[in-house]
N, C-alpha and C. Protein backbone atom coordinates (compact mmCIF):
# COMPACT_ATOMS: atom_id res chain seq x y z
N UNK A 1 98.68 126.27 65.97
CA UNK A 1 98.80 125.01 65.27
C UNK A 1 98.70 123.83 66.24
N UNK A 2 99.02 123.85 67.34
CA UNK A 2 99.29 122.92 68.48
C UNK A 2 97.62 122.93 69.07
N UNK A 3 97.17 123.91 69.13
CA UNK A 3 96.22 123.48 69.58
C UNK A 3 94.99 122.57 68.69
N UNK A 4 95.33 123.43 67.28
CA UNK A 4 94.17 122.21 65.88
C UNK A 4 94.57 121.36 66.51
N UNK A 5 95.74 120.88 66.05
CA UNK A 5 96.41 119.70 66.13
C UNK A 5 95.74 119.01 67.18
N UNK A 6 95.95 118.85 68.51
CA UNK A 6 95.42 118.73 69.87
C UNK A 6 94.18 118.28 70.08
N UNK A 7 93.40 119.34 69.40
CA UNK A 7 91.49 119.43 69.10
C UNK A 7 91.30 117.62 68.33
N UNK A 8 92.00 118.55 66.94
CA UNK A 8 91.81 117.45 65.68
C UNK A 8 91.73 115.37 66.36
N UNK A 9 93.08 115.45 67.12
CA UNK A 9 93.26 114.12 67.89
C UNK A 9 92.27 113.88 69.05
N UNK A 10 92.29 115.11 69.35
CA UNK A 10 90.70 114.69 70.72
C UNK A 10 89.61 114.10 69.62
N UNK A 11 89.24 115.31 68.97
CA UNK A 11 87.73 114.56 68.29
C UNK A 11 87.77 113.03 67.19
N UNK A 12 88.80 112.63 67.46
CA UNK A 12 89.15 111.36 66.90
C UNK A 12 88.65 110.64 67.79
N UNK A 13 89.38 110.97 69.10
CA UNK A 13 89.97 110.27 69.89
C UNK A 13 88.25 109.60 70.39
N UNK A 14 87.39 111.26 70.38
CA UNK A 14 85.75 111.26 70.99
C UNK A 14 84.90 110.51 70.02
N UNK A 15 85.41 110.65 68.99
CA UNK A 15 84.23 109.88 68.28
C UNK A 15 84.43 108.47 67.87
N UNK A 16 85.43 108.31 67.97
CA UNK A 16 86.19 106.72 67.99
C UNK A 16 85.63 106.30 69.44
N UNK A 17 85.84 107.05 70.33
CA UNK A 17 85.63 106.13 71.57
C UNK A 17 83.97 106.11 72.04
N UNK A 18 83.32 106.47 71.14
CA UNK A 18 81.65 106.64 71.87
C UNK A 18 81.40 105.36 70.90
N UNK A 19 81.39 105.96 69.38
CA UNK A 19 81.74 104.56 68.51
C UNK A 19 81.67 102.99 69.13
N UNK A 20 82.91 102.95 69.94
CA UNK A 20 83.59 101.56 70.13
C UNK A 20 82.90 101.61 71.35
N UNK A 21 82.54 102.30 72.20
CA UNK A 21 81.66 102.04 73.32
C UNK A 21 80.60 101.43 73.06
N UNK A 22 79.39 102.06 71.91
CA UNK A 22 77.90 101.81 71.45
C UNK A 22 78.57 100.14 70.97
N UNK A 23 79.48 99.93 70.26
CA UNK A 23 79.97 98.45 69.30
C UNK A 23 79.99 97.36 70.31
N UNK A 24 80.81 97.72 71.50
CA UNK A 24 81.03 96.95 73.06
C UNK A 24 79.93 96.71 73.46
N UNK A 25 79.02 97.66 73.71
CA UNK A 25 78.07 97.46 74.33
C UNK A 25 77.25 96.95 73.42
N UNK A 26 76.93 96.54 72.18
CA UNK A 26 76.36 95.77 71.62
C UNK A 26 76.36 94.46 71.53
N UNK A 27 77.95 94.48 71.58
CA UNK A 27 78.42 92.88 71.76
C UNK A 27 78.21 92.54 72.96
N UNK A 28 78.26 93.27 73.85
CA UNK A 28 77.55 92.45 75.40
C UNK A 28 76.73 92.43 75.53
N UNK A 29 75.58 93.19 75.01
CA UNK A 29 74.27 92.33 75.44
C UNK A 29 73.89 91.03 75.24
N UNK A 30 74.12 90.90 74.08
CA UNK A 30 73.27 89.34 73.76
C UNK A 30 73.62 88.42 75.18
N UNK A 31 74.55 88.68 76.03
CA UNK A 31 75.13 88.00 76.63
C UNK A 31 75.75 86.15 76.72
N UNK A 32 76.15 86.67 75.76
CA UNK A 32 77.05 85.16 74.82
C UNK A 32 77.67 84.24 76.11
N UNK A 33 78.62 83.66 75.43
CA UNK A 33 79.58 82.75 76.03
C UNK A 33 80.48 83.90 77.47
N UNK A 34 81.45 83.67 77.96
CA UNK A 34 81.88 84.31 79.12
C UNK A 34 82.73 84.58 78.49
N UNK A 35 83.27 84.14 77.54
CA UNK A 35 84.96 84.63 76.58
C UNK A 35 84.15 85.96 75.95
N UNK A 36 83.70 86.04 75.23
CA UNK A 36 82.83 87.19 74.17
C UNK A 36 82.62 88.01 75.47
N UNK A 37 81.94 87.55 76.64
CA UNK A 37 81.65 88.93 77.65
C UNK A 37 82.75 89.32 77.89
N UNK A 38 83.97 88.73 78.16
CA UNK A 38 85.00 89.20 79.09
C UNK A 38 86.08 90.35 78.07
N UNK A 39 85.72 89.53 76.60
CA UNK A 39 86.44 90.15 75.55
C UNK A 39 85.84 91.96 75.35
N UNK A 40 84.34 91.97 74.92
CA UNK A 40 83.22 93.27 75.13
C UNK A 40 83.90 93.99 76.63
N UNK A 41 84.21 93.66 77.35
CA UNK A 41 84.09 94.19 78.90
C UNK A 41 85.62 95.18 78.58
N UNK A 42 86.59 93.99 78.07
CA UNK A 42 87.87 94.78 77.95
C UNK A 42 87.93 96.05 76.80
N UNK A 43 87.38 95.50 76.00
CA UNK A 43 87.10 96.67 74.75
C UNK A 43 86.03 97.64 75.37
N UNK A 44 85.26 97.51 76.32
CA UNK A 44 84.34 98.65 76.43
C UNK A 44 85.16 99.28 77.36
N UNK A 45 86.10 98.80 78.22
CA UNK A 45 86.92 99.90 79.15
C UNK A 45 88.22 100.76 78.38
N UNK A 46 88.69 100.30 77.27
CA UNK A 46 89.65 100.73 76.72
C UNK A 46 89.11 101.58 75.85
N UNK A 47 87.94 102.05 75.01
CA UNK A 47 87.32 102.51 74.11
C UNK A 47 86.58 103.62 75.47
N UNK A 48 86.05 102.76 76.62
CA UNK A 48 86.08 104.43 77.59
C UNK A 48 86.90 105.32 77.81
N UNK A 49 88.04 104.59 77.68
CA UNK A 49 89.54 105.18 78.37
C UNK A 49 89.46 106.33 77.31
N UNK A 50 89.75 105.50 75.69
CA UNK A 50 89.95 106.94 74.93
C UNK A 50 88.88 107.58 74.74
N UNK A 51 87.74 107.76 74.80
CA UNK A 51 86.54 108.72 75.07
C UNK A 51 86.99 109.53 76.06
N UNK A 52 87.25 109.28 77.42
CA UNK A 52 87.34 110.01 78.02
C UNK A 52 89.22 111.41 78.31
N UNK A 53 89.53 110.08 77.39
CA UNK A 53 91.13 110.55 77.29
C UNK A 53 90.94 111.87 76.76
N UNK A 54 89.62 111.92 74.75
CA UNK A 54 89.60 112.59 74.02
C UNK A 54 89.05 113.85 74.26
N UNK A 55 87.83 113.46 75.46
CA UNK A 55 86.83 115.07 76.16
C UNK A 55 87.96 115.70 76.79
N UNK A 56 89.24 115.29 77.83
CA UNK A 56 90.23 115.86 78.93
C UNK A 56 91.29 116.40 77.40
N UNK A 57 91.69 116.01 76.49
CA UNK A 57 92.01 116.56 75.36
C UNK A 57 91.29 117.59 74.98
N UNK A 58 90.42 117.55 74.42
CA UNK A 58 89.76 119.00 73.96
C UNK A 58 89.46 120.08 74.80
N UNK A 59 89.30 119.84 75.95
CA UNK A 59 89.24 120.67 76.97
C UNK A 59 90.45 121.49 77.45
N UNK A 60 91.54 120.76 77.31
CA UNK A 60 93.19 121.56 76.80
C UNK A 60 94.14 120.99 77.95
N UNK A 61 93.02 120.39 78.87
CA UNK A 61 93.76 119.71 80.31
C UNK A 61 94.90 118.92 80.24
N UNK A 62 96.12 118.87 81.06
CA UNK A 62 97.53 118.58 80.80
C UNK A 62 97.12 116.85 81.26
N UNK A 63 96.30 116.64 82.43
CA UNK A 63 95.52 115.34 82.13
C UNK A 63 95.28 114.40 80.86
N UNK A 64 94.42 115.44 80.33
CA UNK A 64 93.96 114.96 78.64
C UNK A 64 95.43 114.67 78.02
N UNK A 65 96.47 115.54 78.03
CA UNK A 65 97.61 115.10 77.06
C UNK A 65 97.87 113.63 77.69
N UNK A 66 98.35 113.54 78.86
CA UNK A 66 98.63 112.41 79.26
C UNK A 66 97.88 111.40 79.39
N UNK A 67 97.19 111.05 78.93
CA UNK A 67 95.40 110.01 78.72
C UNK A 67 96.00 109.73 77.55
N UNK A 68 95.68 111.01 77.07
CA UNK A 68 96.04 110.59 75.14
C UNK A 68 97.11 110.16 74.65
N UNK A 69 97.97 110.42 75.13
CA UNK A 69 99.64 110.00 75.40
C UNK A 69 99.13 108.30 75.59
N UNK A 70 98.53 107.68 76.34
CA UNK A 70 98.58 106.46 76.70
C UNK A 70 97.63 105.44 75.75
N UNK A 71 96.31 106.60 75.31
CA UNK A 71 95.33 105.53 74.39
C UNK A 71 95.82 105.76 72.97
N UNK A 72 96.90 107.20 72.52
CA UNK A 72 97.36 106.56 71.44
C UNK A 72 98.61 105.32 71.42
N UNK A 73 99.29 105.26 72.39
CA UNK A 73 100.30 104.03 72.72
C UNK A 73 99.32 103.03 72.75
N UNK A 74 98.38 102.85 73.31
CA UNK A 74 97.33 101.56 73.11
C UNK A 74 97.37 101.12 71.45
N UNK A 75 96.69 101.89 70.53
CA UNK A 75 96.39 101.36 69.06
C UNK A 75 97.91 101.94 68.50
N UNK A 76 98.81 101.45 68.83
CA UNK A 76 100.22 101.42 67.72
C UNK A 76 100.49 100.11 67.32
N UNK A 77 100.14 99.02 68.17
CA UNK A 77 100.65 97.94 67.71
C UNK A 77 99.92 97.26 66.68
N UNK A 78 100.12 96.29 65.90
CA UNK A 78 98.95 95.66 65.39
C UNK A 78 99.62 94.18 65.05
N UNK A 79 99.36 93.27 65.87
CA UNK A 79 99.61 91.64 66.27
C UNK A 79 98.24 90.86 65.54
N UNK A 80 98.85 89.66 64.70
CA UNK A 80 97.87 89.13 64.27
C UNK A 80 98.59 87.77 63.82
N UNK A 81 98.85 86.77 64.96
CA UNK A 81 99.72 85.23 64.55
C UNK A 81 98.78 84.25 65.15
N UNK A 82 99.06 83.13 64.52
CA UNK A 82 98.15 82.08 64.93
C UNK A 82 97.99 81.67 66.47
N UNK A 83 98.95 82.44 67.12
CA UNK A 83 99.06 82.23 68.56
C UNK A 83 98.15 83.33 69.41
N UNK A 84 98.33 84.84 69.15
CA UNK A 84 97.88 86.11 69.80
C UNK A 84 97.73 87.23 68.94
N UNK A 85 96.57 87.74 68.92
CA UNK A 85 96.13 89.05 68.01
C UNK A 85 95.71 90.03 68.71
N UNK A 86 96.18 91.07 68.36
CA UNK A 86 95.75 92.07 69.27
C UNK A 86 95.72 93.31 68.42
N UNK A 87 94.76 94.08 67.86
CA UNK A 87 94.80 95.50 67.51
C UNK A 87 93.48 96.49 68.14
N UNK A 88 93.92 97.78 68.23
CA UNK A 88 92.72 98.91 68.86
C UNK A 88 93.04 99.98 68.00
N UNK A 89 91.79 100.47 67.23
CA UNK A 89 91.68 101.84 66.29
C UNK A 89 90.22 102.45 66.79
N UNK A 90 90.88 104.02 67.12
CA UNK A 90 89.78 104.69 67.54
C UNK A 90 89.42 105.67 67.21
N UNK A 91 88.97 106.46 65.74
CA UNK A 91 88.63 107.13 65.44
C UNK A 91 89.31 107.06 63.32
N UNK A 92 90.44 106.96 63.39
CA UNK A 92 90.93 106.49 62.43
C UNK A 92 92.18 105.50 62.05
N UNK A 93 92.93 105.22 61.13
CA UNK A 93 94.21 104.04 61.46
C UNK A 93 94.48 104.58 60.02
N UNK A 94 95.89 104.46 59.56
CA UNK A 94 96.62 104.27 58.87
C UNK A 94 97.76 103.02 59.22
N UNK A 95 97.00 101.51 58.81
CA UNK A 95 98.48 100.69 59.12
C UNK A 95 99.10 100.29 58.39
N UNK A 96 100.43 100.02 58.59
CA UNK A 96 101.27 99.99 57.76
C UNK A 96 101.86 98.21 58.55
N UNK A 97 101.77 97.63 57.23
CA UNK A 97 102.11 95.97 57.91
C UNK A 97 102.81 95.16 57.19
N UNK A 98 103.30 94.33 57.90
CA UNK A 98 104.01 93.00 56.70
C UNK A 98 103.33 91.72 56.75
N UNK A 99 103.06 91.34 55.88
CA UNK A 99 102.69 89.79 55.82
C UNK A 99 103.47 88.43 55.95
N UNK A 100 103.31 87.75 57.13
CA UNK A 100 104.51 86.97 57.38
C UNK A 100 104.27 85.81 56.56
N UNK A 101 104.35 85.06 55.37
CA UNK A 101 103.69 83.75 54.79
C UNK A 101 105.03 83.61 53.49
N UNK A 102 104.60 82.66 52.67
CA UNK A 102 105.93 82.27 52.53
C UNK A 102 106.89 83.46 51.54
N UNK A 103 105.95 84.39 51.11
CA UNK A 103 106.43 85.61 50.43
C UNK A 103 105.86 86.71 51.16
N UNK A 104 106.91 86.79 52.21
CA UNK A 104 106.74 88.33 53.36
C UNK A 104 106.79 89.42 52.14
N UNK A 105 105.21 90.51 52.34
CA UNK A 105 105.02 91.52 51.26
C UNK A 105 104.55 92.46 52.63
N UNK A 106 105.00 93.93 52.10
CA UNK A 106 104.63 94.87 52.97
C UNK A 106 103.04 95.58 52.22
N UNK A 107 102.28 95.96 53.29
CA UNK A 107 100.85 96.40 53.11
C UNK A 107 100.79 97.93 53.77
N UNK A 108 99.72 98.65 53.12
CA UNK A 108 99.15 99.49 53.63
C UNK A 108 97.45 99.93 53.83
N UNK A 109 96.64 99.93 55.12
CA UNK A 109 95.44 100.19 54.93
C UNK A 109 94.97 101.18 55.67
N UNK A 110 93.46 101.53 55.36
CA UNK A 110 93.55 103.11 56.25
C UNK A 110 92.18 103.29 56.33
N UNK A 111 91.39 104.15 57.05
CA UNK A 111 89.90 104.20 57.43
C UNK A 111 89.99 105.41 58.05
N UNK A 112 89.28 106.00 58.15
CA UNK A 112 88.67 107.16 58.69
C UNK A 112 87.38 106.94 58.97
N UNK A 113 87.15 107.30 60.79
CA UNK A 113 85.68 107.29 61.08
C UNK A 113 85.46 106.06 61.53
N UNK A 114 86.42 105.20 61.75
CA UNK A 114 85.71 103.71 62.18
C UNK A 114 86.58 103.73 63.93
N UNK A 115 85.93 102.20 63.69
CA UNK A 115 86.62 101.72 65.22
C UNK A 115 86.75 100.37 64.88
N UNK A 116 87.79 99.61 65.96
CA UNK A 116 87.57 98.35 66.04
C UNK A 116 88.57 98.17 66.90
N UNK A 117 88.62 96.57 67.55
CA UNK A 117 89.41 96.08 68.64
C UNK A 117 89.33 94.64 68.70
N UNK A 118 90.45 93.94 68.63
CA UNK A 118 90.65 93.01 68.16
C UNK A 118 91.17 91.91 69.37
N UNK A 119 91.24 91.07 70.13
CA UNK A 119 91.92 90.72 70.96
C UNK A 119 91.37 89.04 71.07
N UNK A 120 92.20 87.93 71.15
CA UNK A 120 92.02 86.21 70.72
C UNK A 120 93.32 86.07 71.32
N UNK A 121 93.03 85.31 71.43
CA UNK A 121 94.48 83.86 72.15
C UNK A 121 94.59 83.23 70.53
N UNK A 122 93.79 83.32 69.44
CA UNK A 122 94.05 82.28 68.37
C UNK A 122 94.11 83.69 67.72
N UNK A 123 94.29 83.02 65.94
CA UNK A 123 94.32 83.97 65.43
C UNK A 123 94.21 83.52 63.34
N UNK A 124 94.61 84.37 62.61
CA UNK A 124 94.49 84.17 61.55
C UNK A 124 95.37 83.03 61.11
N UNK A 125 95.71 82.08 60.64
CA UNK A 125 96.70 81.44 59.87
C UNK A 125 98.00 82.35 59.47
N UNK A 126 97.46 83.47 58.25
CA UNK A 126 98.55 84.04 57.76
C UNK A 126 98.93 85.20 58.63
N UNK A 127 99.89 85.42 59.08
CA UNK A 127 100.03 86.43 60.28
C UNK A 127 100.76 87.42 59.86
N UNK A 128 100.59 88.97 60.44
CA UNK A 128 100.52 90.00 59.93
C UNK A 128 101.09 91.14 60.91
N UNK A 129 102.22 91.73 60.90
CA UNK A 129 102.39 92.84 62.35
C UNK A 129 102.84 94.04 61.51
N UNK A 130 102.42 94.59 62.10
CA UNK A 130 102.71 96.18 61.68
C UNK A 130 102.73 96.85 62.99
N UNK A 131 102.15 98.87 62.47
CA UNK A 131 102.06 99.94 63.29
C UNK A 131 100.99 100.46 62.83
N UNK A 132 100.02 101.34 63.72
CA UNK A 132 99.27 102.65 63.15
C UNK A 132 99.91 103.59 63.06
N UNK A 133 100.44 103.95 61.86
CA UNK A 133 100.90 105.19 61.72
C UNK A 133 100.22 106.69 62.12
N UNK A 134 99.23 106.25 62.18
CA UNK A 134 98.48 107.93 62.75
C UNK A 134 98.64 107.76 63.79
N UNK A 135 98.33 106.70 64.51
CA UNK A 135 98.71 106.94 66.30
C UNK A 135 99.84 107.01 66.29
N UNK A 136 100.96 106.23 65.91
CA UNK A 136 102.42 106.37 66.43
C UNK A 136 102.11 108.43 66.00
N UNK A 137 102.39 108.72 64.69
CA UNK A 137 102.47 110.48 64.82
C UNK A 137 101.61 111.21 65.87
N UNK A 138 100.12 110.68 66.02
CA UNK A 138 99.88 111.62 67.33
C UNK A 138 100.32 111.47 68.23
N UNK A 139 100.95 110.29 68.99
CA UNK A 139 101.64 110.05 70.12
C UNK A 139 103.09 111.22 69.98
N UNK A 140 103.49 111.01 68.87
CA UNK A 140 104.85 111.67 68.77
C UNK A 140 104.39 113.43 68.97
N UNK A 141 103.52 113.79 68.47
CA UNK A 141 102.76 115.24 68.30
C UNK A 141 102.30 115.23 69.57
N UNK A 142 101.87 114.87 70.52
CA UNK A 142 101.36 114.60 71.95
C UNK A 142 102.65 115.02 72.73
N UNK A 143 103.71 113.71 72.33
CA UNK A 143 104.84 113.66 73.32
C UNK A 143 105.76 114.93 73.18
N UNK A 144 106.14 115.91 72.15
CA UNK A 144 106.89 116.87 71.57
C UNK A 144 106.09 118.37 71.63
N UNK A 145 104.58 118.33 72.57
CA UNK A 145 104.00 119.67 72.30
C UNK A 145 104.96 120.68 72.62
């Protein structure tokens, strides 16, 4: 069971992170403004990280746990205030969030198969923090093998 388990989060982890690599590297070519490059540059090293976190995972390497241990702690948070936003999903997300505005309501959304990475000094008006619940459990399934 530990090892599905294990597999299952690597090939998340691999196809989320080739994903968000090809997305990075899309956004850097055009070669935009220096904010947009510097933003692409950080998302293409963190989206390597878990690519490569996810191959040292499937491969069964005690390395790989500890990679994966760190790029699922990467996408747990999910920050989104008019000041600083910050979210990373790499392969799938289940988040679970509250809406901070003048009637705080709790949310839930979820994807399979995507990617994305989010990171601004500004941010939405209505501001929003939660968790990924699938990463927080694989982290916990990671940390407890």
């Amino acid at each position: 069971m530990r090892t599905i388990l294990f597999r299952l989060i690597g090939i998340l982890e691999v196809a989320g992170g080739l994903y968000g690599v090809a997305a990075m590297l899309r956004r850097l070519l055009p070669l935009g403004s220096t904010h947009d490059s510097v933003i692409a540059l950080i998302g293409l090293a963190l989206f390597g990280f878990v690519l490569a976190a996810g191959v040292q995972l499937i491969d069964g390497s005690d390395r790989g746990i500890r990679m994966s241990l760190w790029a699922q702690l990467l996408q747990v948070p999910l920050i989104a205030t008019p000041v600083f936003s910050y979210a990373l999903h790499s392969g799938a997300f289940v988040d679970v969030f509250a809406t901070l505005h003048n009637m705080p309501r709790l949310g839930i959304d979820w994807r399979l198969g995507s990617q994305g990475f989010v990171l601004a000094v500004a941010g939405p008006v209505v501001s929003r923090l939660g968790i990924n619940l699938l990463a927080l459990l694989s982290w916990l399934a990671l940390r407890f093998r």
